[in-house]
C-alpha atoms as a PDB file:
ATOM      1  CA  UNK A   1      19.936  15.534  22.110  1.00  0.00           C
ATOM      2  CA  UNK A   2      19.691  11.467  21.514  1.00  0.00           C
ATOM      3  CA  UNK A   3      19.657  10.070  18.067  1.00  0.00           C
ATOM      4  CA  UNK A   4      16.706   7.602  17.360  1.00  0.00           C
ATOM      5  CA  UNK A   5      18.399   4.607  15.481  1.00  0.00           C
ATOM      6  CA  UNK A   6      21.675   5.837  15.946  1.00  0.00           C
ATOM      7  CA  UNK A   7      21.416   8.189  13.233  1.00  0.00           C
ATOM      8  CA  UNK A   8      22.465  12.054  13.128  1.00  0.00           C
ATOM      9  CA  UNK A   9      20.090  14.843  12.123  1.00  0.00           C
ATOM     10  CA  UNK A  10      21.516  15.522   8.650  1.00  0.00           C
ATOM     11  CA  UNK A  11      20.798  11.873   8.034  1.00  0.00           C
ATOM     12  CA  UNK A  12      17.720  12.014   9.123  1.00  0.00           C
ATOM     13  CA  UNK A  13      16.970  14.979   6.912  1.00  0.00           C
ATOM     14  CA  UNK A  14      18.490  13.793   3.731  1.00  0.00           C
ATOM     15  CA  UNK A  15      16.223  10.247   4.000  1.00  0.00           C
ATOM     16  CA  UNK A  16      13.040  12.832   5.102  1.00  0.00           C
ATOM     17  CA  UNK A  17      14.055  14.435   1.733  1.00  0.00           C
ATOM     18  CA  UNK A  18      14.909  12.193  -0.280  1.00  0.00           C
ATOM     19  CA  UNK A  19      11.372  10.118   0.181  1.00  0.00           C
ATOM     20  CA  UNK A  20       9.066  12.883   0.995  1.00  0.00           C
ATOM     21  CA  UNK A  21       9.576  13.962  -2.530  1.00  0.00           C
ATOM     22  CA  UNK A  22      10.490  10.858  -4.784  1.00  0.00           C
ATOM     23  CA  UNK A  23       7.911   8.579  -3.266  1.00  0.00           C
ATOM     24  CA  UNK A  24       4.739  10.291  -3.205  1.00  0.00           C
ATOM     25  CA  UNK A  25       5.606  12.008  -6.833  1.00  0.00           C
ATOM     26  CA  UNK A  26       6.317   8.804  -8.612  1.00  0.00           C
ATOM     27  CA  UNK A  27       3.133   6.707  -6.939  1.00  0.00           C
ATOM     28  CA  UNK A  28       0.924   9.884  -8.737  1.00  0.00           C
ATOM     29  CA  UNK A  29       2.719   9.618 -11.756  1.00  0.00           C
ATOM     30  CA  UNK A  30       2.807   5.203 -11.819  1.00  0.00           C
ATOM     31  CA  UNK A  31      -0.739   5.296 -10.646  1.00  0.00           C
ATOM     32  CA  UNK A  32      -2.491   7.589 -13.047  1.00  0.00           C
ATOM     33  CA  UNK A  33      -0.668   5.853 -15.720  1.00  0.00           C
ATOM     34  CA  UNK A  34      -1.577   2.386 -14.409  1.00  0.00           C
ATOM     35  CA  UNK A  35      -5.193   3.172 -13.957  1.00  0.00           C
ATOM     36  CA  UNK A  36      -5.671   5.128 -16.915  1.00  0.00           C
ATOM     37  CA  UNK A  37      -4.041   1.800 -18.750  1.00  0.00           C
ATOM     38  CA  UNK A  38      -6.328  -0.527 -17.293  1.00  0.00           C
ATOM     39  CA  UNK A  39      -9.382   1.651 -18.123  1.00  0.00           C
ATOM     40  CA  UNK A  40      -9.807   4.019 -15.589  1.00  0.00           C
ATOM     41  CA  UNK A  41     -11.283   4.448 -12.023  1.00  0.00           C
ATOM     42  CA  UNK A  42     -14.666   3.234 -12.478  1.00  0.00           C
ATOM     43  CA  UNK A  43     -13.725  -0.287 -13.986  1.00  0.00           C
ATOM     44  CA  UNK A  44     -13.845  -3.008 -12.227  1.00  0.00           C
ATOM     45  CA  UNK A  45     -10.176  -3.778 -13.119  1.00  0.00           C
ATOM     46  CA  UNK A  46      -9.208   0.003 -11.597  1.00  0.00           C
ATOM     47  CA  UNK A  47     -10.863  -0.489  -8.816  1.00  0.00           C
ATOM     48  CA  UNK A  48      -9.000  -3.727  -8.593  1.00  0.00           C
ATOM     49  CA  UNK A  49      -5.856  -2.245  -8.738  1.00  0.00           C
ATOM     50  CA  UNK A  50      -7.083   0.587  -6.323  1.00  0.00           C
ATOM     51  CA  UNK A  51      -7.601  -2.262  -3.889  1.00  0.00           C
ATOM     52  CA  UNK A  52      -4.323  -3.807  -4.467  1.00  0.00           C
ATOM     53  CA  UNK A  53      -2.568  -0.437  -3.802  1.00  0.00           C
ATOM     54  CA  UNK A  54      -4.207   0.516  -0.810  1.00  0.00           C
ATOM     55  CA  UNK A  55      -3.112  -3.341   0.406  1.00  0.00           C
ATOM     56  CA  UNK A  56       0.455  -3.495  -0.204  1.00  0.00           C
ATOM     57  CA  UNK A  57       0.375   0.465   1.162  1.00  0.00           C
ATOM     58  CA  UNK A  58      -0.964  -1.441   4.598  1.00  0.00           C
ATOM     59  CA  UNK A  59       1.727  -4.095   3.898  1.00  0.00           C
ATOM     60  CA  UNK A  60       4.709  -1.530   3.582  1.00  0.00           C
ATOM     61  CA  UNK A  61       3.613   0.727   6.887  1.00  0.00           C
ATOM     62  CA  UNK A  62       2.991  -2.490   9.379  1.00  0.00           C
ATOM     63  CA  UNK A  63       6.352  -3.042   9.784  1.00  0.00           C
ATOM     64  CA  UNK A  64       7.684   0.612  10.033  1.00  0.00           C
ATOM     65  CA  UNK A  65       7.651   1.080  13.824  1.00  0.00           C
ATOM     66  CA  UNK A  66       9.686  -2.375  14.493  1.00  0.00           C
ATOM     67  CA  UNK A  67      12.524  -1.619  12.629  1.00  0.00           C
ATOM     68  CA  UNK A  68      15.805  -1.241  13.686  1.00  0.00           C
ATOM     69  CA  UNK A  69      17.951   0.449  11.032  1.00  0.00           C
ATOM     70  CA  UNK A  70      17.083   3.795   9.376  1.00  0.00           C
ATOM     71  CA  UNK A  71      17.443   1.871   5.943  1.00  0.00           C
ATOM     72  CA  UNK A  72      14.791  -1.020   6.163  1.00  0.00           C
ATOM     73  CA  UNK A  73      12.684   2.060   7.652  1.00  0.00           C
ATOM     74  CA  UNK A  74      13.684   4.300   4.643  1.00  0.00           C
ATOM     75  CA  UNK A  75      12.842   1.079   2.232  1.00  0.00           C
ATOM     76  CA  UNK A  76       9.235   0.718   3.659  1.00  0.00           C
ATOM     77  CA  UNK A  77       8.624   4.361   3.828  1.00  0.00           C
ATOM     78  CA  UNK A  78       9.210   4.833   0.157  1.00  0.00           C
ATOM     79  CA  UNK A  79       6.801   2.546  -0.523  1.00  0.00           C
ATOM     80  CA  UNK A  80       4.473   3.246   1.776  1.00  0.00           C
ATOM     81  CA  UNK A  81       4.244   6.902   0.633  1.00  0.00           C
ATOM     82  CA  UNK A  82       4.451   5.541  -3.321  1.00  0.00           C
ATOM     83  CA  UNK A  83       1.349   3.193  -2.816  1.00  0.00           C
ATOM     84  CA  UNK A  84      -0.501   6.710  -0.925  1.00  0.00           C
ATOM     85  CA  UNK A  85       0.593   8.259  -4.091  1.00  0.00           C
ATOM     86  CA  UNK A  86      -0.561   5.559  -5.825  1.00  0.00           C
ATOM     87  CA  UNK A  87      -4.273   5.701  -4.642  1.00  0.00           C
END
């Protein structure tokens, strides 16, 4: 079997892990907090923020499939999955 970026399957498992749970789970937790600090989802200033989420979410997941090393694509991921959260 050929690795994709050079990287083994127990590597690929811990990083599948590691942000499949801490990513997502964190963006629900920041996010309610955030929008429940700026006044909730029906302000204008939480729907603001909404938008600003779902942006830098976009931001984070363009550059996924050009990367080169499993790290920057780890990096991004996180994020990507924390700003889903997020929203």
């Amino acid at each position: 079997m050929m690795a994709v970026l050079g990287v083994n399957a127990d590597t690929a498992a811990f990083y599948f892990v590691l942000l499949s749970f801490t990513g997502p789970i964190l963006g629900v937790i920041v996010g309610g907090l955030m929008t429940s600090w700026v006044g909730g989802y029906n302000t204008t200033k939480g729907q603001l923020l909404q938008c600003l989420a779902g942006v830098l979410a976009v931001v984070f997941g363009l550059p996924i499939p050009f990367c080169n090393d499993i790290h920057y694509m780890a990096f991004y991921m996180w994020f990507l999955l924390f700003f889903g959260g997020f929203l």
